[in-house]
N, C-alpha and C. Protein backbone atom coordinates (compact mmCIF):
# COMPACT_ATOMS: atom_id res chain seq x y z
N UNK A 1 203.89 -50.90 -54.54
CA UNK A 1 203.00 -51.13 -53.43
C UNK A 1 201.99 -52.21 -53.80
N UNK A 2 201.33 -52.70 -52.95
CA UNK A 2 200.32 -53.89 -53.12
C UNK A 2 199.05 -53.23 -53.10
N UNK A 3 197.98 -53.60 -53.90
CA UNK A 3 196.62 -53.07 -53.88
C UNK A 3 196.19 -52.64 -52.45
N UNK A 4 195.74 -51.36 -52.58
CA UNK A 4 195.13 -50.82 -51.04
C UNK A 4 195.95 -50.76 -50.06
N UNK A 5 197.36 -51.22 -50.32
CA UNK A 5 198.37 -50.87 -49.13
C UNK A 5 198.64 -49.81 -48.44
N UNK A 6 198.80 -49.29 -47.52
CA UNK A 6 199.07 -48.01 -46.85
C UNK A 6 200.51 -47.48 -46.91
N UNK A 7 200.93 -46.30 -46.72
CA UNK A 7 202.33 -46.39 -46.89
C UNK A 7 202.21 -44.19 -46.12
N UNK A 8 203.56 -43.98 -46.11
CA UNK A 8 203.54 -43.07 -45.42
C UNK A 8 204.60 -41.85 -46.60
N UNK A 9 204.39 -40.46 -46.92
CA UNK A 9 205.12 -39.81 -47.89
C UNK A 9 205.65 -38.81 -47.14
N UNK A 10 206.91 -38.91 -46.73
CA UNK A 10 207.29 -37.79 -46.04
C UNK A 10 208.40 -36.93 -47.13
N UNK A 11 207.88 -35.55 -46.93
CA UNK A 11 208.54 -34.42 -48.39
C UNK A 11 209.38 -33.25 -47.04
N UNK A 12 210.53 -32.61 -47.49
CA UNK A 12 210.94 -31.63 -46.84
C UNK A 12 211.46 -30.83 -47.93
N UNK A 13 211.56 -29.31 -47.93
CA UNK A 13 211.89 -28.49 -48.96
C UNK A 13 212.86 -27.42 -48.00
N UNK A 14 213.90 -27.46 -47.78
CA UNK A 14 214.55 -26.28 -47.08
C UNK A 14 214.40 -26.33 -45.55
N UNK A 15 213.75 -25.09 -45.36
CA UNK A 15 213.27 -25.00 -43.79
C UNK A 15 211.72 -24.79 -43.99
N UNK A 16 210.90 -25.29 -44.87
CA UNK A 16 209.60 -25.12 -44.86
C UNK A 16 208.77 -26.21 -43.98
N UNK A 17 207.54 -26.16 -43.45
CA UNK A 17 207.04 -27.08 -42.10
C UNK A 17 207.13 -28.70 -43.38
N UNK A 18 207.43 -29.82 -43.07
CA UNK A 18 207.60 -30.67 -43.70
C UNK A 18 206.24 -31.04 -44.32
N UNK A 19 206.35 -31.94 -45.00
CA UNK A 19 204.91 -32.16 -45.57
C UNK A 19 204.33 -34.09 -44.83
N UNK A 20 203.78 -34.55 -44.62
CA UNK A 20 203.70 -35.83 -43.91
C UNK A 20 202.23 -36.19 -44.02
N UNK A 21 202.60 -36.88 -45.35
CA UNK A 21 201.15 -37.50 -46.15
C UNK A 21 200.73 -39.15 -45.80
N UNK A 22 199.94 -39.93 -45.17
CA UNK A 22 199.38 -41.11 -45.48
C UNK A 22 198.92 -41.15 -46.60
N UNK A 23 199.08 -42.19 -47.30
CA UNK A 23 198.64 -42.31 -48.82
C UNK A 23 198.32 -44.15 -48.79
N UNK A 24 197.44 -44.22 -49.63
CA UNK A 24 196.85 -45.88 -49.91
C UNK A 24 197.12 -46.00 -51.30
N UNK A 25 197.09 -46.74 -51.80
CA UNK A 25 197.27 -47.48 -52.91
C UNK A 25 196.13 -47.55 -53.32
N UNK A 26 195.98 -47.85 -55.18
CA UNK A 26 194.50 -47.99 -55.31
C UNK A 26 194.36 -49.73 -55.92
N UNK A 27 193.28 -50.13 -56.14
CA UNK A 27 193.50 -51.40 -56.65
C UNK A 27 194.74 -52.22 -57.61
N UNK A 28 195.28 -51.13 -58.15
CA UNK A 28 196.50 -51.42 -59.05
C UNK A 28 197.96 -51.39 -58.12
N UNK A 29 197.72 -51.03 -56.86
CA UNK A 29 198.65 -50.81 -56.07
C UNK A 29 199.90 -49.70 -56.56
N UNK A 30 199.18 -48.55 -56.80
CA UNK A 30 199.55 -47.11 -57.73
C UNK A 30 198.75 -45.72 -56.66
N UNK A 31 199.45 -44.74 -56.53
CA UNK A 31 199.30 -43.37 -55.87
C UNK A 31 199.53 -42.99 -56.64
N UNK A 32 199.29 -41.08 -56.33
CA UNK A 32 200.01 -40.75 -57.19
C UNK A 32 200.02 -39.13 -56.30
N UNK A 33 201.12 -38.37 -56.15
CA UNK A 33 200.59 -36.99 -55.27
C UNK A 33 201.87 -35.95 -56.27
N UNK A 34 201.29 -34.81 -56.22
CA UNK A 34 201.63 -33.69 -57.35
C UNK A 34 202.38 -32.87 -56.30
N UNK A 35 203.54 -32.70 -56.32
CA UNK A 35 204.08 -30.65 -55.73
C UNK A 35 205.19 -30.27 -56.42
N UNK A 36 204.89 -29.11 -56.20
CA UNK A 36 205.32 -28.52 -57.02
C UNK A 36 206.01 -27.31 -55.78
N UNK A 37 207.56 -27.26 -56.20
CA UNK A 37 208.73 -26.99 -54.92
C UNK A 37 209.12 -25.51 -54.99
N UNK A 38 208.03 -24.61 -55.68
CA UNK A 38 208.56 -23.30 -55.94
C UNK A 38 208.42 -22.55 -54.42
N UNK A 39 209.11 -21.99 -54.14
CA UNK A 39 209.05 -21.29 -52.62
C UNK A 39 209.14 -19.66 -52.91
N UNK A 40 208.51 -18.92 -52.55
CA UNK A 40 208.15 -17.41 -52.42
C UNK A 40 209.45 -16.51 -51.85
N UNK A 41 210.28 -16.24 -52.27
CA UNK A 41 211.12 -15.49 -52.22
C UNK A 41 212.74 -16.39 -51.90
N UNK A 42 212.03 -17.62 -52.97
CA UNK A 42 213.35 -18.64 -53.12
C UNK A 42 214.06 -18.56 -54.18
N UNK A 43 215.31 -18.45 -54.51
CA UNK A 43 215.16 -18.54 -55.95
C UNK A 43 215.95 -20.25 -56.32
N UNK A 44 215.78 -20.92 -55.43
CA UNK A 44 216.18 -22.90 -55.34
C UNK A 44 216.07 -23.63 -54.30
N UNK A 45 216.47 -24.25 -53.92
CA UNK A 45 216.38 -25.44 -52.84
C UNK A 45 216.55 -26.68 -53.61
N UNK A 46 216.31 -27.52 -52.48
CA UNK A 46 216.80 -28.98 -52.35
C UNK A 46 215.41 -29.51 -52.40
N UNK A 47 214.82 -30.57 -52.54
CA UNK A 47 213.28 -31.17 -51.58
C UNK A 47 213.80 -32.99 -51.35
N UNK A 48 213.51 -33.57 -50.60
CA UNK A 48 214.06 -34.83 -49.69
C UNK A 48 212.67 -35.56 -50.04
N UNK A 49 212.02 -36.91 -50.62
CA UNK A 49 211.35 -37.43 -50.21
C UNK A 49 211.62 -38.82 -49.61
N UNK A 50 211.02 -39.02 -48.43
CA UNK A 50 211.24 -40.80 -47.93
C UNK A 50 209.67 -41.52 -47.91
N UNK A 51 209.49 -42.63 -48.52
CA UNK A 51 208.50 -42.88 -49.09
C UNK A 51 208.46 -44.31 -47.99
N UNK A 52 207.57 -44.72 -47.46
CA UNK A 52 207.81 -46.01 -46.68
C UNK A 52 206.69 -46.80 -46.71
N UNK A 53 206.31 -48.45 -46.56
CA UNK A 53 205.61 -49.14 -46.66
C UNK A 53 205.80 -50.13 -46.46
N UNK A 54 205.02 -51.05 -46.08
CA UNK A 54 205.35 -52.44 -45.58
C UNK A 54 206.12 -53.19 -46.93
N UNK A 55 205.48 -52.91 -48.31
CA UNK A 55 206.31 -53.55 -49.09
C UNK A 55 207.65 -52.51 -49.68
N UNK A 56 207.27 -51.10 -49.53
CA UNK A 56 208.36 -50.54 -50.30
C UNK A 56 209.10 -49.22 -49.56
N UNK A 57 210.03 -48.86 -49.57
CA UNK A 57 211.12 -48.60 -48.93
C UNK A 57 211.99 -47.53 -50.14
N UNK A 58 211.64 -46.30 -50.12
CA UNK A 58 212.14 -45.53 -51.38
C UNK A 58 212.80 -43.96 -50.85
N UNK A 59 213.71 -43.41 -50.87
CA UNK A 59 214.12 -42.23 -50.93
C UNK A 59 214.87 -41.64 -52.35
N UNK A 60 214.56 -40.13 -52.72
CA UNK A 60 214.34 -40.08 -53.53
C UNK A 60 214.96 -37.94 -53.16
N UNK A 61 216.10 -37.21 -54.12
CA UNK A 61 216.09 -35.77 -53.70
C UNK A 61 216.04 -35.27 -55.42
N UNK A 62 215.69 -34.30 -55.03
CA UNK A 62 216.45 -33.09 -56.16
C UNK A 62 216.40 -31.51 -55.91
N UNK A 63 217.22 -31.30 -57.15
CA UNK A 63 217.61 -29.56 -56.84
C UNK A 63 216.36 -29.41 -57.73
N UNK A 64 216.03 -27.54 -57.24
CA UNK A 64 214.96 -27.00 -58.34
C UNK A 64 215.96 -25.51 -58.01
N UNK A 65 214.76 -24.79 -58.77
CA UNK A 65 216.10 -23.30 -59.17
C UNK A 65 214.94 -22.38 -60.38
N UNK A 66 214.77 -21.16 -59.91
CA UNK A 66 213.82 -20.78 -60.78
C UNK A 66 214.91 -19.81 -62.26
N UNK A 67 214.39 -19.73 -63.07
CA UNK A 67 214.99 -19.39 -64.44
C UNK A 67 214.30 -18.26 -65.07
N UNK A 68 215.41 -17.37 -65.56
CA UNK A 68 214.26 -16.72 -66.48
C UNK A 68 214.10 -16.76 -67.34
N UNK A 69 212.65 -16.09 -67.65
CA UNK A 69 211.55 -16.79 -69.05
C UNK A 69 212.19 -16.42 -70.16
């Protein structure tokens, strides 16, 4: 991304309400957003992100799956 650019973070995890973040860039043209995909009586899923911006253009999935300790 370009310094202070705007850009849009869209996250989906299963059938959970989607997540649909505006996010800016900071002078380094760098974000940065944390989740964490554990779901309450899940024991995995999928999560989808599409990341969009005038300069950048990113999709991005993975599996999660809980384990025992």
């Amino acid at each position: 991304m370009a310094p202070y650019e705007q850009g849009r973070y869209f996250l989906t995890n299963g059938d959970m309400k989607p997540i649909d973040w505006r996010v800016k860039a900071n002078g380094d043209g760098a974000f940065s957003r944390y989740y964490i995909p554990f779901r309450w009586n899940q024991r995995g899923g999928s999560v989808n992100v599409d990341f969009t911006s005038e300069s950048c253009n990113i999709a991005l999935a993975f599996d999660w799956a809980r384990t025992a300790p």
